[in-house]
Protein backbone atom coordinates (compact mmCIF):
# COMPACT_ATOMS: atom_id res chain seq x y z
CA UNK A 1 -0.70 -111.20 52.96
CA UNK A 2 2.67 -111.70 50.93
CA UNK A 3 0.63 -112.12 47.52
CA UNK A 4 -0.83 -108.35 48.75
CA UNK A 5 1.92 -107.05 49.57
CA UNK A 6 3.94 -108.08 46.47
CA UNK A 7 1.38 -106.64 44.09
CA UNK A 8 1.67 -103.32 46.02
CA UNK A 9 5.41 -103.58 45.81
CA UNK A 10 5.11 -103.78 42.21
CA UNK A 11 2.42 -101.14 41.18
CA UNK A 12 4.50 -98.76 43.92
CA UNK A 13 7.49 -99.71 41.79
CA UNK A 14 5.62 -99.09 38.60
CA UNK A 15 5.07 -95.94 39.47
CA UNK A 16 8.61 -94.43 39.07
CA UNK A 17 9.68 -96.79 36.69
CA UNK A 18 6.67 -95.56 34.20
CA UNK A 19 7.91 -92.07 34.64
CA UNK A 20 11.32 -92.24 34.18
CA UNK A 21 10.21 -94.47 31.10
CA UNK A 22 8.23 -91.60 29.86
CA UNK A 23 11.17 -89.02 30.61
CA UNK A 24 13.05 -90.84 27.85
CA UNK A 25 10.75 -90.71 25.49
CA UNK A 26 10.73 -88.30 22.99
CA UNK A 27 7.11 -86.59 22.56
CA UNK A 28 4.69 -85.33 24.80
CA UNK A 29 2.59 -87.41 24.27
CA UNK A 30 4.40 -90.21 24.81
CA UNK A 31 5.39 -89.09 28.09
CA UNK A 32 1.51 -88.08 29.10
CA UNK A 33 0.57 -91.86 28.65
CA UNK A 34 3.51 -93.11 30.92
CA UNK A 35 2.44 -90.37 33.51
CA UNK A 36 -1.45 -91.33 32.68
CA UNK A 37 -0.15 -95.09 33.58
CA UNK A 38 1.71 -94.22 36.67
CA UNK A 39 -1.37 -92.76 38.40
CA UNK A 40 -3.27 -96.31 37.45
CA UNK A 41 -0.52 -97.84 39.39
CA UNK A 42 -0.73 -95.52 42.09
CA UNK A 43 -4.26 -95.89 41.82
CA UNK A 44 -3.57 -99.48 42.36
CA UNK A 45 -1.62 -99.40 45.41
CA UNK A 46 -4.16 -97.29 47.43
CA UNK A 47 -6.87 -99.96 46.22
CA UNK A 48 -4.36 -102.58 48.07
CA UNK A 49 -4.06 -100.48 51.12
CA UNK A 50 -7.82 -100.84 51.14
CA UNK A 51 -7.78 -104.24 50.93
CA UNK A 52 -4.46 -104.56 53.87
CA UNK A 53 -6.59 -102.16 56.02
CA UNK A 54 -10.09 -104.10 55.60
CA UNK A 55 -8.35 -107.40 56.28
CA UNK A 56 -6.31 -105.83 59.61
CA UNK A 57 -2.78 -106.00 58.05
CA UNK A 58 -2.06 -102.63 58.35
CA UNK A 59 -3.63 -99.86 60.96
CA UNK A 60 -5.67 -97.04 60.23
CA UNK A 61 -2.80 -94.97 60.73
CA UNK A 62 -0.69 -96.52 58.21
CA UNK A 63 -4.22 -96.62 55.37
CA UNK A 64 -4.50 -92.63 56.00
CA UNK A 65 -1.22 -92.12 55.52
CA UNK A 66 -1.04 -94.07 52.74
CA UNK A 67 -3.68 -92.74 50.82
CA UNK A 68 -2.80 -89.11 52.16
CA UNK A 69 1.02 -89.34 50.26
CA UNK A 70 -0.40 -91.22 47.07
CA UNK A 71 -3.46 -88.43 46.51
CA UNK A 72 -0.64 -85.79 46.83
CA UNK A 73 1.60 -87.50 44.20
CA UNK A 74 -1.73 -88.04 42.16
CA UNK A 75 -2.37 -84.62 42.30
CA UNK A 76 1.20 -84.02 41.39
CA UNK A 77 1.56 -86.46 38.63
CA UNK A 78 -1.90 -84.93 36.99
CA UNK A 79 -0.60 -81.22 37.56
CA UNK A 80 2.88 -82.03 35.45
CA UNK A 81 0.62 -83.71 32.54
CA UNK A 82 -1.26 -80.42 32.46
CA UNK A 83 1.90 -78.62 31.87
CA UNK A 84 2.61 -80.92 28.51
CA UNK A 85 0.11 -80.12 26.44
């Protein structure tokens, strides 16, 4: 479980440190990769709530809502790319 939970941790974590990276940088399309990255991660974590869920660490519950709020920010992340160009 801790191995699982520490990989989560640090794609979660990736997340919003990919795009505040990519806020800094100074094209586009620099940014769009970071933001392209970040939904990996996300991408990531909901594949490890899988995992949690299948093996009984978390409840159904907590998978749902888990994979509710991360297609929501996916959505969101994909939406702001759209708007670079």
């Amino acid at each position: 479980m801790f191995g699982l939970r520490s990989q989560m941790t640090r794609a979660a974590d990736a997340v919003s440190l990919l795009i505040a990276e990519g806020a800094g940088l100074h094209t586009n399309t620099l940014f769009n990769n970071r933001l392209s990255l970040a939904v990996a991660e996300l991408f990531e974590v909901v594949s490890g709530a899988f995992l949690a869920h299948d093996r009984n660490y978390i409840t159904e519950t907590q998978h749902r809502e888990i994979y509710q709020r991360a297609q929501q920010l996916a959505r969101q992340i994909n939406a702001f790319r759209r708007t670079l160009g």
